[in-house]
Protein backbone atom coordinates (compact mmCIF):
# COMPACT_ATOMS: atom_id res chain seq x y z
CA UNK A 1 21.87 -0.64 -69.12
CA UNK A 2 24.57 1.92 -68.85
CA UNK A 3 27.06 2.66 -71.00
CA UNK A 4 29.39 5.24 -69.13
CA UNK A 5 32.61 3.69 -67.66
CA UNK A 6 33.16 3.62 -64.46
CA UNK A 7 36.60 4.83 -64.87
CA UNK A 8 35.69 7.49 -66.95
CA UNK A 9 33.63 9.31 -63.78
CA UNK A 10 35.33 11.68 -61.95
CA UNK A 11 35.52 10.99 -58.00
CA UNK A 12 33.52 14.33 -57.41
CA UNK A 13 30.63 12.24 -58.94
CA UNK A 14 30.68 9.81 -56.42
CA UNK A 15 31.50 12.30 -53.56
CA UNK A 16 28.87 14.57 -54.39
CA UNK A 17 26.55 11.83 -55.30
CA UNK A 18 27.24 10.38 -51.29
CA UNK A 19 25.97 13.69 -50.17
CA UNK A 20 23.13 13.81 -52.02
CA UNK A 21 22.39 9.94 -50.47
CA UNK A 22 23.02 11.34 -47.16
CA UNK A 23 20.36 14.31 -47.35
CA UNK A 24 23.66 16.80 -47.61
CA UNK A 25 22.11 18.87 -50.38
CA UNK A 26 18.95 18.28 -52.11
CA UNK A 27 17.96 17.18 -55.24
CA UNK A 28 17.96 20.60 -57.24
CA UNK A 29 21.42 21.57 -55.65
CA UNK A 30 22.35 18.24 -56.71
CA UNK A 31 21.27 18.45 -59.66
CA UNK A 32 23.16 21.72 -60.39
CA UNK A 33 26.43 20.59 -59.54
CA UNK A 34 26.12 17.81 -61.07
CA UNK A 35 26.02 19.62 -64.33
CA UNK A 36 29.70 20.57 -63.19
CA UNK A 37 30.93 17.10 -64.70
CA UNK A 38 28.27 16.94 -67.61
CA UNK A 39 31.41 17.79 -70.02
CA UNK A 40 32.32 15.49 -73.34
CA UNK A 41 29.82 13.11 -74.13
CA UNK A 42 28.28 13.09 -70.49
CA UNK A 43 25.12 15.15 -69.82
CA UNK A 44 23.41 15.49 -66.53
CA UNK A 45 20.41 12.50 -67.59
CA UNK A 46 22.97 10.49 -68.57
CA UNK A 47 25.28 11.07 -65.23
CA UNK A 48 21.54 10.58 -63.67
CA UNK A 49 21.25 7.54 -65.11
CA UNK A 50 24.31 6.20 -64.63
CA UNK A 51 24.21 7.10 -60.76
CA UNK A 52 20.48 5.13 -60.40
CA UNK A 53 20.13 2.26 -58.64
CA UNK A 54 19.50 -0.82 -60.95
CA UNK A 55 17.22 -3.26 -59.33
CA UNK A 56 16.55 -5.39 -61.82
CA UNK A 57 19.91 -6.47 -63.89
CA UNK A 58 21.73 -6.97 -60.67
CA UNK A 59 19.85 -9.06 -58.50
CA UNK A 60 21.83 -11.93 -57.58
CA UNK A 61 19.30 -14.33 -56.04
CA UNK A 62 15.41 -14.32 -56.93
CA UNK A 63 12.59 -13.72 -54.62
CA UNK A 64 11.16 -16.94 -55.97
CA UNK A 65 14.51 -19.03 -55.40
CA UNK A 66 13.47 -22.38 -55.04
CA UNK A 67 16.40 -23.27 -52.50
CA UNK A 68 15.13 -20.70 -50.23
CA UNK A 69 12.04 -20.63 -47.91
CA UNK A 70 11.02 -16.52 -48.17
CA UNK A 71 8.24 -14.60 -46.60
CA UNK A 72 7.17 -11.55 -45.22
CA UNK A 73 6.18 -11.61 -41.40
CA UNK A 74 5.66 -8.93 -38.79
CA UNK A 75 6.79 -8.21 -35.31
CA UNK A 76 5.67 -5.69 -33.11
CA UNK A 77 7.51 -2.21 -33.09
CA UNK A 78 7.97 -1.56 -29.50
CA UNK A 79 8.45 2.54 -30.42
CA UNK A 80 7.05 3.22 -34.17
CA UNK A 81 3.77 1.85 -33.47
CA UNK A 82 2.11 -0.94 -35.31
CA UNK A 83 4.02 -3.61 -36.75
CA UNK A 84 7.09 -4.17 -38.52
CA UNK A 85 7.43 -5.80 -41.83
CA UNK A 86 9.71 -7.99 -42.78
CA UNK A 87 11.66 -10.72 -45.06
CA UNK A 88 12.31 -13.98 -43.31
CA UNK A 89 14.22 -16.37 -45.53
CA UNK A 90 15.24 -20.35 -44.87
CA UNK A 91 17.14 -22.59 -47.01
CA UNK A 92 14.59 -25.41 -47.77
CA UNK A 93 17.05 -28.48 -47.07
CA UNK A 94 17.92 -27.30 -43.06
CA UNK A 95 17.68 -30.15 -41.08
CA UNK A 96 18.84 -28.35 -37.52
CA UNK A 97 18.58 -25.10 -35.95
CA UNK A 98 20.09 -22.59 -37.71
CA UNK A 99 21.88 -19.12 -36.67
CA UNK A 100 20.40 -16.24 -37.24
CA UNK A 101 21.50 -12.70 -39.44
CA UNK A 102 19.59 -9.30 -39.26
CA UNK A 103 20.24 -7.65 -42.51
CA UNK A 104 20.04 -3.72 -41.97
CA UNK A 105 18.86 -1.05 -44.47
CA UNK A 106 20.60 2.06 -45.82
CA UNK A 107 18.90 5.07 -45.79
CA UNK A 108 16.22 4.50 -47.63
CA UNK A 109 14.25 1.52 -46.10
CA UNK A 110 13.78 -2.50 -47.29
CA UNK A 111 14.95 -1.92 -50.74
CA UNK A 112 15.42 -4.85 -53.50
CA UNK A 113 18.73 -5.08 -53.23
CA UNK A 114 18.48 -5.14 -48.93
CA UNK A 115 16.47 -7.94 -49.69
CA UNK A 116 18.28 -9.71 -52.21
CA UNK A 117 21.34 -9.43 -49.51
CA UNK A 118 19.14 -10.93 -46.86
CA UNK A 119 18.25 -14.08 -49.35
CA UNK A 120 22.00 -14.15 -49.80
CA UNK A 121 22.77 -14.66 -46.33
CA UNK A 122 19.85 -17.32 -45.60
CA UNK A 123 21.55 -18.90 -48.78
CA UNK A 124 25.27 -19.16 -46.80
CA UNK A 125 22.94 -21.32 -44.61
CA UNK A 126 21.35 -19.10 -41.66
CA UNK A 127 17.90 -17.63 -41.06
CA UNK A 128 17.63 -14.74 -41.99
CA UNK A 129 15.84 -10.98 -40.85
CA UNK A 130 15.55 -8.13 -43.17
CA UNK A 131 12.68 -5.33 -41.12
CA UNK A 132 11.99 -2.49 -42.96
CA UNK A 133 12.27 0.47 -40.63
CA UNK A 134 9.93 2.35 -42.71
CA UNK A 135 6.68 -0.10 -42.02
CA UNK A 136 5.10 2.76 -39.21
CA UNK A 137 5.13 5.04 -42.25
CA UNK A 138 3.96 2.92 -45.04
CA UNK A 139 7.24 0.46 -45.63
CA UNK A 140 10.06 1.25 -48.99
CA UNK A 141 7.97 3.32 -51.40
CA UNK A 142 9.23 1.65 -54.56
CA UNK A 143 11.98 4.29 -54.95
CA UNK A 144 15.06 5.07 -52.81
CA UNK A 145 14.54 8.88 -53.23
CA UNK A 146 10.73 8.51 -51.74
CA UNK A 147 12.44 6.01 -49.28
CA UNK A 148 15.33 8.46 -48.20
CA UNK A 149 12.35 11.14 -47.54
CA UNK A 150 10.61 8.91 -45.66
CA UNK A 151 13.53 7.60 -43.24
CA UNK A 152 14.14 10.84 -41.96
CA UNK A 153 10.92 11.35 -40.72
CA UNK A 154 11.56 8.75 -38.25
CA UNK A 155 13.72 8.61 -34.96
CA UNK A 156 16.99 6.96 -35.79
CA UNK A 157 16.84 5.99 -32.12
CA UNK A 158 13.24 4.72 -32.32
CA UNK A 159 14.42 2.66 -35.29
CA UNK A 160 17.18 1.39 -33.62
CA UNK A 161 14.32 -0.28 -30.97
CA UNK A 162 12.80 -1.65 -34.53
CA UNK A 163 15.80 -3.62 -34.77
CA UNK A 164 16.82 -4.81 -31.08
CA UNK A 165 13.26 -5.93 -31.42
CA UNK A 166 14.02 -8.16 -34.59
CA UNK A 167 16.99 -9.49 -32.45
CA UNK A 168 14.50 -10.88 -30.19
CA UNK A 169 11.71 -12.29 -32.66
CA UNK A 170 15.14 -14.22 -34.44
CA UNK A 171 16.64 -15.59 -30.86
CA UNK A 172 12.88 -17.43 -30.04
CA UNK A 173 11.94 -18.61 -33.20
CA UNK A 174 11.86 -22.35 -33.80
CA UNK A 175 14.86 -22.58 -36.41
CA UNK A 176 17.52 -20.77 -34.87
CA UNK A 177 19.93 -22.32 -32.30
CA UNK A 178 19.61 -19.00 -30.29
CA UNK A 179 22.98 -17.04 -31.95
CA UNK A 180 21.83 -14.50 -33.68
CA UNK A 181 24.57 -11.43 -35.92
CA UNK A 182 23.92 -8.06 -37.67
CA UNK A 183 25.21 -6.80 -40.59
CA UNK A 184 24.20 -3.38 -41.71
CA UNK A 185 25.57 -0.97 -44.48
CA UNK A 186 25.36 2.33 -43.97
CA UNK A 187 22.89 3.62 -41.79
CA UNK A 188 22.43 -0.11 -41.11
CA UNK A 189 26.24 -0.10 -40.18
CA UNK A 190 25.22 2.17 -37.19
CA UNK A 191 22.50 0.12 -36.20
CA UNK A 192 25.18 -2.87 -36.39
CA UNK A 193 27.40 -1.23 -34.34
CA UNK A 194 24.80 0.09 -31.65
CA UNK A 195 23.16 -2.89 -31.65
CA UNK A 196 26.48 -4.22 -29.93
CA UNK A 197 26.10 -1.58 -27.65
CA UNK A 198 22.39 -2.26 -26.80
CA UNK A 199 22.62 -6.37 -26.59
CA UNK A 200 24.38 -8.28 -24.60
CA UNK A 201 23.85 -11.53 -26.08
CA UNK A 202 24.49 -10.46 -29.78
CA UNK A 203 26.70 -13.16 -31.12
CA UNK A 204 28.19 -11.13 -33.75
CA UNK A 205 28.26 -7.60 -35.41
CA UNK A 206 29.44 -7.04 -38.89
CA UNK A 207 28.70 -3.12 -39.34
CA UNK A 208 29.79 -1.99 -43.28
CA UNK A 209 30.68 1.91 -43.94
CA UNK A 210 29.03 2.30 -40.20
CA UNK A 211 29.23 5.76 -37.98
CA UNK A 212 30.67 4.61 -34.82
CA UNK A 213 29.33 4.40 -31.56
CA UNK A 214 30.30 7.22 -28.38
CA UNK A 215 33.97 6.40 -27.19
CA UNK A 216 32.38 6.06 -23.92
CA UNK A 217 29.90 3.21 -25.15
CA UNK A 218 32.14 0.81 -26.07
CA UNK A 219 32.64 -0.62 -23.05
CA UNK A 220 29.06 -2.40 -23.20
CA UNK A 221 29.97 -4.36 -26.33
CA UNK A 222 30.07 -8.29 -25.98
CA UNK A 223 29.85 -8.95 -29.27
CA UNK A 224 32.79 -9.63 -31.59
CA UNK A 225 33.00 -7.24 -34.39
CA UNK A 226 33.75 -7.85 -38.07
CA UNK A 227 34.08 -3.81 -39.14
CA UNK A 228 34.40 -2.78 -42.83
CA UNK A 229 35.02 0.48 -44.23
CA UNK A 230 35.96 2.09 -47.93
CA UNK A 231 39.26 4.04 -48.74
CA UNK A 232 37.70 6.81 -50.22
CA UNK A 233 34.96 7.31 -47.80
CA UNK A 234 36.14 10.09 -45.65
CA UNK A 235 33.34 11.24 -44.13
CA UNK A 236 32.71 8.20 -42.13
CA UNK A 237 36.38 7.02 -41.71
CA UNK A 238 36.96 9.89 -39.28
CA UNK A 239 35.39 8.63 -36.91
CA UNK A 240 37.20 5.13 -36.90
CA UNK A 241 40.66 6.23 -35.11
CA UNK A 242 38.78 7.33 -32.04
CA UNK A 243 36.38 4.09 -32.33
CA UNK A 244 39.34 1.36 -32.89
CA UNK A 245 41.33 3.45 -29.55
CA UNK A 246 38.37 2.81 -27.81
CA UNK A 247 37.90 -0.79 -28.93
CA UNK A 248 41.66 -1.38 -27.95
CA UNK A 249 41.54 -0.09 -24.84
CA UNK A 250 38.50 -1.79 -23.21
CA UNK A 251 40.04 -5.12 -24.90
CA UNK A 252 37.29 -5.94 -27.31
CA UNK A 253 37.19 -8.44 -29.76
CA UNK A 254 37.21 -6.86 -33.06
CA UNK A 255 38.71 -6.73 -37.02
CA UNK A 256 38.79 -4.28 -39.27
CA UNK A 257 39.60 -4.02 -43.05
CA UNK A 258 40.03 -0.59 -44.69
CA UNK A 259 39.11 -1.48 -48.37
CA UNK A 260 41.42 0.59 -50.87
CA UNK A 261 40.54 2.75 -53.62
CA UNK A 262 36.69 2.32 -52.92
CA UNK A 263 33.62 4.35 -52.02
CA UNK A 264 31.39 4.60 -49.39
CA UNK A 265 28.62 1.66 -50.74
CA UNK A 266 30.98 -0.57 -52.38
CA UNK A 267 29.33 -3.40 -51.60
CA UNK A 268 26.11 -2.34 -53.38
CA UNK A 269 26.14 -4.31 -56.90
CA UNK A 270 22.80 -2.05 -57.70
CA UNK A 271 24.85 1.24 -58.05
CA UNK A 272 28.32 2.39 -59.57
CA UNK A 273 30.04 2.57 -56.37
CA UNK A 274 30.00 -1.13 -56.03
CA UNK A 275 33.42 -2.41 -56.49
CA UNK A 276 33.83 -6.02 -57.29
CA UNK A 277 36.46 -7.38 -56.01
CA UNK A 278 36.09 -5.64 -52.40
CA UNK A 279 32.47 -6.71 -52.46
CA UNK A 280 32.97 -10.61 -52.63
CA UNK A 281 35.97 -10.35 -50.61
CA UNK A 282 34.06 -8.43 -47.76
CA UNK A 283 30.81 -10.62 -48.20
CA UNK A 284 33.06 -13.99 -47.67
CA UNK A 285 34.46 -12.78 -44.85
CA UNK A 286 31.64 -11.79 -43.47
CA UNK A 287 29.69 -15.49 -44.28
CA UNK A 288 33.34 -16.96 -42.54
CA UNK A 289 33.02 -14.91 -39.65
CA UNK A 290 29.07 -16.03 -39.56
CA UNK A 291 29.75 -19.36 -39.82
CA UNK A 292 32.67 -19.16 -36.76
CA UNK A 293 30.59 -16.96 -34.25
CA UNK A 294 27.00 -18.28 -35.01
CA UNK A 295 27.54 -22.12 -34.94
């Protein structure tokens, strides 16, 4: 476990740390400016370690939860090639048809924690759909580093098919009622929000920390939109003035909650960005506005 404070880190940390995520510099010019803050008691393994994902300590619900039906399946990729992987969850006691949840990847593929999220959502009582974009190359690579790599050797386009594709396997199979949402973080949050674009009969789209869709797209969304974003993310807030004018003036259904004094990735509990008390408040309303559009 770490044993550096979150409070004690200054916000160039995270800021650097969310361009390094984003492919904005690479790992030795990371590493190098990291060694900017390695002052005090901090050194540049510790800052490391501190800034690593923690898979283990933080997982919230097991892959072996006994409430839950989990498996891995595989749809057809209808532009990667091959199949798709992956995690379909159930909660064991459903009687009836059930609405449906994609749960969208970061950067960096099917992770643990993307899957843990997708066990909590089949666990707020839906079916649940959590591909990994990365099965045409292999699937997550066990670290988010290898995974990051291998994302952006695909097509975020092609990728986006992955997932209208998902949308499609969850609408016809036998437990859902036909509703199916998104909810994406990240990279997943454009996938959330494009997906709107793409699909007419997407129930609901909850995109968190998302880049926005072209001005000019917006008029194709159906969907009502449950949108998230962190204070302190900048470089992905900039493009939500021209996105909510947009929103507003084609009439679409949408909310939006501007979460203060929080980074981009908040509601990861697997990494030091994660912020508590935004998370559960953004995950609840996200289940609530499940639970209102899906029924």
């Amino acid at each position: 476990m770490n044993t550096i404070k979150k409070e004690d880190i200054n916000q160039g940390v995270f800021d650097l740390y969310d361009d390094y995520a984003h492919n904005r510099v690479n790992r030795r010019d990371f590493m190098q400016r990291l060694s900017v803050f390695a002052v005090g008691g901090l050194t540049v393994p510790a800052l490391m370690s501190f800034l690593t994902p923690d898979y283990i300590d933080a997982v919230q619900i097991r892959a072996d939860d006994a409430r839950l039906k989990s498996e891995f399946i595989n749809y057809p990729s209808p532009k990667g090639g091959g199949s798709i992987k992956a995690l379909l969850s159930t909660p064991v006691d459903n009687k009836k048809k059930l609405g449906g949840i994609i749960v969208v990847h970061e950067n960096r593929g099917l992770n643990p924690h993307i899957e843990d999220v997708a066990r909590r959502a089949a666990l707020a009582g839906f079916i649940s759909i959590g591909p990994d974009a990365l099965s045409p190359l292999g699937g997550y690579p066990g670290t988010d580093d290898a995974g990051r790599e291998l994302q952006s050797k695909r097509d975020r386009n092609e990728m986006l098919e992955d997932f209208i594709a998902a949308y499609d396997y969850l609408k016809k199979h036998k437990d859902c009622n036909g509703k199916v949402g998104v909810v994406g973080f990240c990279f997943g949050g454009w996938i959330a929000n494009m997906m709107a674009v793409r699909i007419p009969g997407l129930s609901a789209s909850v995109p968190f920390y998302g880049g926005q869709p072209a001005a000019e797209d917006v008029v194709k969304i159906n969907a009502p939109l449950l949108i998230h974003y962190a204070e302190l993310d900048t470089r992905v807030n900039e493009g939500w003035p021209a996105y909510e004018a947009a929103l507003k003036a084609n009439n679409k259904a949408y909310s939006a909650y501007v979460y203060p004094k929080v980074n981009h990735g908040f509601h990861n509990d697997t990494t030091p960005r994660f912020d508590k008390a935004a998370a559960e408040l953004a995950w609840q309303r996200t289940i609530d506005f499940f639970k209102e559009k899906l029924a």
